[in-house]
N, C-alpha and C. Protein backbone atom coordinates (compact mmCIF):
# COMPACT_ATOMS: atom_id res chain seq x y z
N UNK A 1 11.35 30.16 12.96
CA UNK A 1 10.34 29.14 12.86
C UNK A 1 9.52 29.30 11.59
N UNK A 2 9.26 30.44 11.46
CA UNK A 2 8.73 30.82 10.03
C UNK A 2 9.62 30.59 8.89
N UNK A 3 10.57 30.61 8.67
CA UNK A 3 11.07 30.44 7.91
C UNK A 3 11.37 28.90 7.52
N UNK A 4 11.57 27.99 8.37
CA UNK A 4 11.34 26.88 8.53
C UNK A 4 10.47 26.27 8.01
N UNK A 5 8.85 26.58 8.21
CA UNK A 5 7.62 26.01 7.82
C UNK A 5 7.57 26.87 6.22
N UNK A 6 8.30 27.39 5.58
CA UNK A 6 8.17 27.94 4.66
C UNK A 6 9.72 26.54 3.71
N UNK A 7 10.46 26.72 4.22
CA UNK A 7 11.12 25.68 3.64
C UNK A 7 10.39 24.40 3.31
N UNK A 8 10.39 23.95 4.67
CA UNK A 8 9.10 22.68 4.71
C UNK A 8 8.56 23.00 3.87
N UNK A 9 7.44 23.60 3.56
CA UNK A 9 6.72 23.79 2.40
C UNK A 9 7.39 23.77 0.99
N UNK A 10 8.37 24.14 0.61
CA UNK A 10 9.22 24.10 -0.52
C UNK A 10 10.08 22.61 -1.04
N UNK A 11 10.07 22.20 0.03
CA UNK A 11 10.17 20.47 0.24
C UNK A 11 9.25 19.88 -0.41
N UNK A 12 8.33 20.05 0.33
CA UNK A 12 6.93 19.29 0.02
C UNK A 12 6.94 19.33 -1.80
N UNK A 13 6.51 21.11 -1.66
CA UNK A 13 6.44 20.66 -3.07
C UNK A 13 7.44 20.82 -4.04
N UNK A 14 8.41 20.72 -3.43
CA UNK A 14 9.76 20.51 -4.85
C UNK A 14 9.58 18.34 -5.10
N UNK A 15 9.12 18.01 -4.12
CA UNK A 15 8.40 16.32 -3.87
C UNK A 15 7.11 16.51 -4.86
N UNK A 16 6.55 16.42 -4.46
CA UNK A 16 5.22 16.63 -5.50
C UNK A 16 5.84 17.24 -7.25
N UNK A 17 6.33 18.42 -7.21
CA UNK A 17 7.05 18.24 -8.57
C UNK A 17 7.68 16.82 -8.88
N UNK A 18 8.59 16.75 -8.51
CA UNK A 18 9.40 15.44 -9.05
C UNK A 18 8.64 13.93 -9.48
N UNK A 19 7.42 13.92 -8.11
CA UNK A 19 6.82 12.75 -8.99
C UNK A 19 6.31 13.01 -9.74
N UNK A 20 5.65 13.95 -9.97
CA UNK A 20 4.84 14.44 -11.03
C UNK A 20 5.53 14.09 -12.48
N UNK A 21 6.90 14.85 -12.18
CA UNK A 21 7.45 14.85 -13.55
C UNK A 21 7.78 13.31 -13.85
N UNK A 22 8.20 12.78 -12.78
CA UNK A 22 8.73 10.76 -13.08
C UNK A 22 7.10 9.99 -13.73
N UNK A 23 5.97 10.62 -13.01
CA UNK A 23 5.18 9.92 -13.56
C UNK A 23 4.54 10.30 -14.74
N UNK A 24 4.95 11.52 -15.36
CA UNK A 24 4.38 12.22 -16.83
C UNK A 24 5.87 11.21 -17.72
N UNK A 25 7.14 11.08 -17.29
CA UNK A 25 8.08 10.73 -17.82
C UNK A 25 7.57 9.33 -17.95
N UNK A 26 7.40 7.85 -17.33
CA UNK A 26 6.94 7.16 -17.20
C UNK A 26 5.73 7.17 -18.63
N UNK A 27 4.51 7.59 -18.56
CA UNK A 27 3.53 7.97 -19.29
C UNK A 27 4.14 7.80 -20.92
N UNK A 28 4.75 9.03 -21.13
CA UNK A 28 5.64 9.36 -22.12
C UNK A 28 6.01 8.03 -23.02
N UNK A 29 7.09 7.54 -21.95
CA UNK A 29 7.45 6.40 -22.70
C UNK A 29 6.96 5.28 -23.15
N UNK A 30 5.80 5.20 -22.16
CA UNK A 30 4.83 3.75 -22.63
C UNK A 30 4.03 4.34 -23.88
N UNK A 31 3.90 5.25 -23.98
CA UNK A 31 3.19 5.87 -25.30
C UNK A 31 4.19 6.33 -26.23
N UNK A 32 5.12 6.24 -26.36
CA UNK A 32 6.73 6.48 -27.12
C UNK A 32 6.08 8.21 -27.65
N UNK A 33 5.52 9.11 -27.09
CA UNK A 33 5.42 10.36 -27.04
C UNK A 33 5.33 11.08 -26.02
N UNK A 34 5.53 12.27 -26.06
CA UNK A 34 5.41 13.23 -24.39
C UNK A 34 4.02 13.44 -24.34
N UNK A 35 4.07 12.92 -22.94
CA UNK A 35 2.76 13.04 -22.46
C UNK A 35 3.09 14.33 -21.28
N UNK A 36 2.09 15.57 -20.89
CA UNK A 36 2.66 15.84 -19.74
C UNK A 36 0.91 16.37 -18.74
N UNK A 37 0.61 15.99 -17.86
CA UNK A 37 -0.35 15.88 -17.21
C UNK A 37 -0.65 17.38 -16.94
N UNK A 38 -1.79 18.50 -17.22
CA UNK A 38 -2.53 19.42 -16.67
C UNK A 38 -3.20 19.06 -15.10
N UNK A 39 -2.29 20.23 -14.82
CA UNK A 39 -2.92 20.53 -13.22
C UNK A 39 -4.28 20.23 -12.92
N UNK A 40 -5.19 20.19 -14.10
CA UNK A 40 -6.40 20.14 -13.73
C UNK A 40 -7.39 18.86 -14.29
N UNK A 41 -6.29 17.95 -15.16
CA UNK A 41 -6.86 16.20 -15.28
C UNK A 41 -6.26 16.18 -13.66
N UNK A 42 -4.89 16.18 -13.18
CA UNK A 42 -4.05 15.84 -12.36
C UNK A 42 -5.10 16.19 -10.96
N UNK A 43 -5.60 17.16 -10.52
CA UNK A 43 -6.49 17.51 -9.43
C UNK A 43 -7.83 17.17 -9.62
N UNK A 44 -8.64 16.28 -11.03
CA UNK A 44 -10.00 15.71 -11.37
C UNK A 44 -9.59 14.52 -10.49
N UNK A 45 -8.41 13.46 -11.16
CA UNK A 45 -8.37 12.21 -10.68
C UNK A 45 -8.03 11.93 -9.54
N UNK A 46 -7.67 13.03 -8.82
CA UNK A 46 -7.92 13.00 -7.41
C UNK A 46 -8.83 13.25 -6.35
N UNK A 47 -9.27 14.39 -6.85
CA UNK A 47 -10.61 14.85 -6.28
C UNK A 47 -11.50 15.83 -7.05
N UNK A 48 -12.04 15.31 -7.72
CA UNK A 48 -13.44 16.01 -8.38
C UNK A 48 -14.01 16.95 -7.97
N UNK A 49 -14.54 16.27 -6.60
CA UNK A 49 -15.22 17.65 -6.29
C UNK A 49 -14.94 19.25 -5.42
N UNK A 50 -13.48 18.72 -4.77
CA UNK A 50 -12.57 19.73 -4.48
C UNK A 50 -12.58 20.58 -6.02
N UNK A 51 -12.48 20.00 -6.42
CA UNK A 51 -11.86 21.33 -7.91
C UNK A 51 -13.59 22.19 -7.75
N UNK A 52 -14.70 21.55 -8.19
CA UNK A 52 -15.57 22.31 -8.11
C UNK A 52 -15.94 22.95 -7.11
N UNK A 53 -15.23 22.55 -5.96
CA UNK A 53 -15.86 23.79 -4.49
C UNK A 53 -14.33 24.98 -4.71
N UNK A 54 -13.34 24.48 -5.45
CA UNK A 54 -12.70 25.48 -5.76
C UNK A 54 -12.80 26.52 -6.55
N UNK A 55 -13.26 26.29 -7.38
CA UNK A 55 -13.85 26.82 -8.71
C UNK A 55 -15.15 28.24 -8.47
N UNK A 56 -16.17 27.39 -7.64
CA UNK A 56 -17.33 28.38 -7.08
C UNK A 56 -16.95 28.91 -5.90
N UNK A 57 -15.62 28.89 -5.23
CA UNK A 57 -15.15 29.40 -4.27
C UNK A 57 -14.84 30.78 -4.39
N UNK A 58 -13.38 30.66 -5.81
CA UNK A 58 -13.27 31.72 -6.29
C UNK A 58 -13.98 32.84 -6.77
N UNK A 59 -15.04 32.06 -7.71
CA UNK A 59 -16.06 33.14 -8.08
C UNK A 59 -17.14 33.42 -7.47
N UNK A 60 -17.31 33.29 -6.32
CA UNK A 60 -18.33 34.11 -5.07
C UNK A 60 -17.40 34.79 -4.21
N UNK A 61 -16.58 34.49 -3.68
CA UNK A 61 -15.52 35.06 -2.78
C UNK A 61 -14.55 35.89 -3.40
N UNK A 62 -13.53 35.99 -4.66
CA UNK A 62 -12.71 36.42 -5.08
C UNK A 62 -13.32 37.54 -6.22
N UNK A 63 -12.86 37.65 -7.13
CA UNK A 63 -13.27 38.89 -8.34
C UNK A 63 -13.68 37.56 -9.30
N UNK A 64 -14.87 37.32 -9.53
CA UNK A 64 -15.61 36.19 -10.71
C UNK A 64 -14.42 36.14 -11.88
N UNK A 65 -13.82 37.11 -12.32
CA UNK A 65 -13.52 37.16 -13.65
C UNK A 65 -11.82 36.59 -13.80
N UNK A 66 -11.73 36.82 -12.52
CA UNK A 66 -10.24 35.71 -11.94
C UNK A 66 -9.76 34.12 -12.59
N UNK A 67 -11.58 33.57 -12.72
CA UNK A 67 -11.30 32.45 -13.04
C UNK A 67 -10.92 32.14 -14.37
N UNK A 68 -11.94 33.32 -15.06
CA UNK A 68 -11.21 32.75 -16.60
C UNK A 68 -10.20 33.14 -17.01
N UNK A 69 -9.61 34.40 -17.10
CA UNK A 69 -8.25 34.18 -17.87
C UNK A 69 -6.84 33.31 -16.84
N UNK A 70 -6.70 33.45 -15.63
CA UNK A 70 -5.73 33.38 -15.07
C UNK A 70 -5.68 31.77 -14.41
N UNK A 71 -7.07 31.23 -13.56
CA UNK A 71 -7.18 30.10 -13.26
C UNK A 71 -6.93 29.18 -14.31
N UNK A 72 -7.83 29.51 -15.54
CA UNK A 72 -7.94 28.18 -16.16
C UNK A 72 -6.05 27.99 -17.26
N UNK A 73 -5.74 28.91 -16.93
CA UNK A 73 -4.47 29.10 -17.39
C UNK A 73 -3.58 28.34 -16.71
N UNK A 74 -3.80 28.86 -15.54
CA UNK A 74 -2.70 27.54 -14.47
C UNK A 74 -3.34 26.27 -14.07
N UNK A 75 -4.83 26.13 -14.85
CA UNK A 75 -4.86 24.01 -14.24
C UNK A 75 -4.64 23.95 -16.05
N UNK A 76 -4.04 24.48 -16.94
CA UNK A 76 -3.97 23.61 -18.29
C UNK A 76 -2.10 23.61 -18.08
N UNK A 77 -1.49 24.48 -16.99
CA UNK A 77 -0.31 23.83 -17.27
C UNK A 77 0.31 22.92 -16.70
N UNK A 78 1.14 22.06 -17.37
CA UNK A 78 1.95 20.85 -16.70
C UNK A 78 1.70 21.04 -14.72
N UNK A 79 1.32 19.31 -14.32
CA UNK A 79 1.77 19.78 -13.24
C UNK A 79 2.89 20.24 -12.27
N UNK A 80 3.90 19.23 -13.02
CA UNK A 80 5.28 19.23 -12.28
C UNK A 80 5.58 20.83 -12.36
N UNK A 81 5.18 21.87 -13.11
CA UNK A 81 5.98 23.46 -13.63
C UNK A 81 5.38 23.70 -12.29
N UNK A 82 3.66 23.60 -12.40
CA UNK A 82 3.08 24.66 -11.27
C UNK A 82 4.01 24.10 -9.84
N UNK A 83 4.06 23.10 -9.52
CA UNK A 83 4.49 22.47 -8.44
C UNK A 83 6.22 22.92 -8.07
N UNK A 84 6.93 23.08 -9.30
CA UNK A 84 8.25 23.78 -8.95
C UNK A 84 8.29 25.22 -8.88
N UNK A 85 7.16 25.83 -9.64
CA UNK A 85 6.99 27.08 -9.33
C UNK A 85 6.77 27.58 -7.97
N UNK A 86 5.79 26.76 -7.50
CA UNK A 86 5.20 26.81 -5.68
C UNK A 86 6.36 26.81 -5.04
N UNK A 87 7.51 25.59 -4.89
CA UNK A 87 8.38 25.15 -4.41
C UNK A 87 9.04 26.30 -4.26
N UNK A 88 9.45 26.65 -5.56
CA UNK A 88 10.65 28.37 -6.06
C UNK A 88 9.60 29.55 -4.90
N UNK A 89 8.81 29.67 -4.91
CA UNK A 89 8.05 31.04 -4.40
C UNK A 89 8.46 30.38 -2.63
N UNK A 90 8.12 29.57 -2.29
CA UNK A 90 7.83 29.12 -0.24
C UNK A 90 9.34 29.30 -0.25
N UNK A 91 10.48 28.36 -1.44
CA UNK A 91 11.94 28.39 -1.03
C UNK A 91 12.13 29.65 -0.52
N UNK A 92 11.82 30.74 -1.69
CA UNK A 92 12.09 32.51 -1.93
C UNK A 92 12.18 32.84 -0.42
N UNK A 93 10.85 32.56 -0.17
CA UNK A 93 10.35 33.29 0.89
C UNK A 93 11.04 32.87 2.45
N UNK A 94 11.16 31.65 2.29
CA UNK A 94 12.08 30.88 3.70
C UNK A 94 13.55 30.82 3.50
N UNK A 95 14.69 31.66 2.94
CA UNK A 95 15.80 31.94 2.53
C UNK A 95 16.28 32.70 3.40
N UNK A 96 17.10 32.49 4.15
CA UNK A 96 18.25 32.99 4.95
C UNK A 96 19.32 33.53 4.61
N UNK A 97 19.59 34.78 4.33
CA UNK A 97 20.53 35.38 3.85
C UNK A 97 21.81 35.05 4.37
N UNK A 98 23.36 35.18 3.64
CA UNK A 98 24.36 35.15 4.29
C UNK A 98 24.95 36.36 4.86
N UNK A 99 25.60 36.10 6.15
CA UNK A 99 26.06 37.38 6.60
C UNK A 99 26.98 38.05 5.40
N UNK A 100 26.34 39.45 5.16
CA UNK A 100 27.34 40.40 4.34
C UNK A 100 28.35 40.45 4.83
N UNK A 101 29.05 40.57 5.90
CA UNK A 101 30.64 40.91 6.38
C UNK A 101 31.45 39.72 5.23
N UNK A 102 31.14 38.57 5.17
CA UNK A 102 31.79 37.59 4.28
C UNK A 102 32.88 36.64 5.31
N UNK A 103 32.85 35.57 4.69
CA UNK A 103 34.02 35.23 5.61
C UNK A 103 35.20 34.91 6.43
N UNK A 104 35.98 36.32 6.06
CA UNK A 104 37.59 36.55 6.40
C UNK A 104 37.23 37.80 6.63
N UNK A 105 36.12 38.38 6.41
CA UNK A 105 36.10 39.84 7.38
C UNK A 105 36.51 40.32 8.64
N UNK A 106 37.33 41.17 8.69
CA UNK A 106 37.09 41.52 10.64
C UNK A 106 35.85 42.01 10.93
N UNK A 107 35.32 41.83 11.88
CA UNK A 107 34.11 42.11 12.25
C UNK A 107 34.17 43.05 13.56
């Protein structure tokens, strides 16, 4: 079951990548240059003030100094990367190995 809701999750956002990338692709072309959207225009024009209860979340609750090198690093990159990155880590983790015996083994 866990492993399941961990797929699910890798769904989700291997989805969220893809539009991401169709709608930075989209963008692109109406401007006949690459455009590619930061995680963190991409999470303003959605919700503003989520980012700022995120933001003072981290730095009262987490190690303050978290936010600057490492946060602001991942909302300046593309969204579609962070979003396939997420996808790659929940897939990782909800992966079902194949039986080692192989399949013409006697068992």
């Amino acid at each position: 079951m866990i492993r399941f809701i961990f797929r699910l999750l890798a769904y989700v956002a291997l989805s969220l990548s893809i539009i991401a990338a169709v709608l930075d692709a989209a963008r692109s072309v109406g401007a006949s240059q690459i455009v590619m959207t930061s995680l963190q225009n991409a999470w303003q024009s959605i919700s503003p003030s989520s980012l700022v209860f995120a933001e003072t979340g981290i730095k009262s609750h987490f190690y303050p100094v978290l936010w600057d090198p490492f946060m602001l690093f991942v909302l300046e990159t593309p969204t579609f990367i962070v979003f396939a990155l997420i996808a790659f880590l929940f897939y990782a983790i909800g992966y079902k190995r194949e039986n080692g015996a192989g399949r013409f083994a006697a068992r």
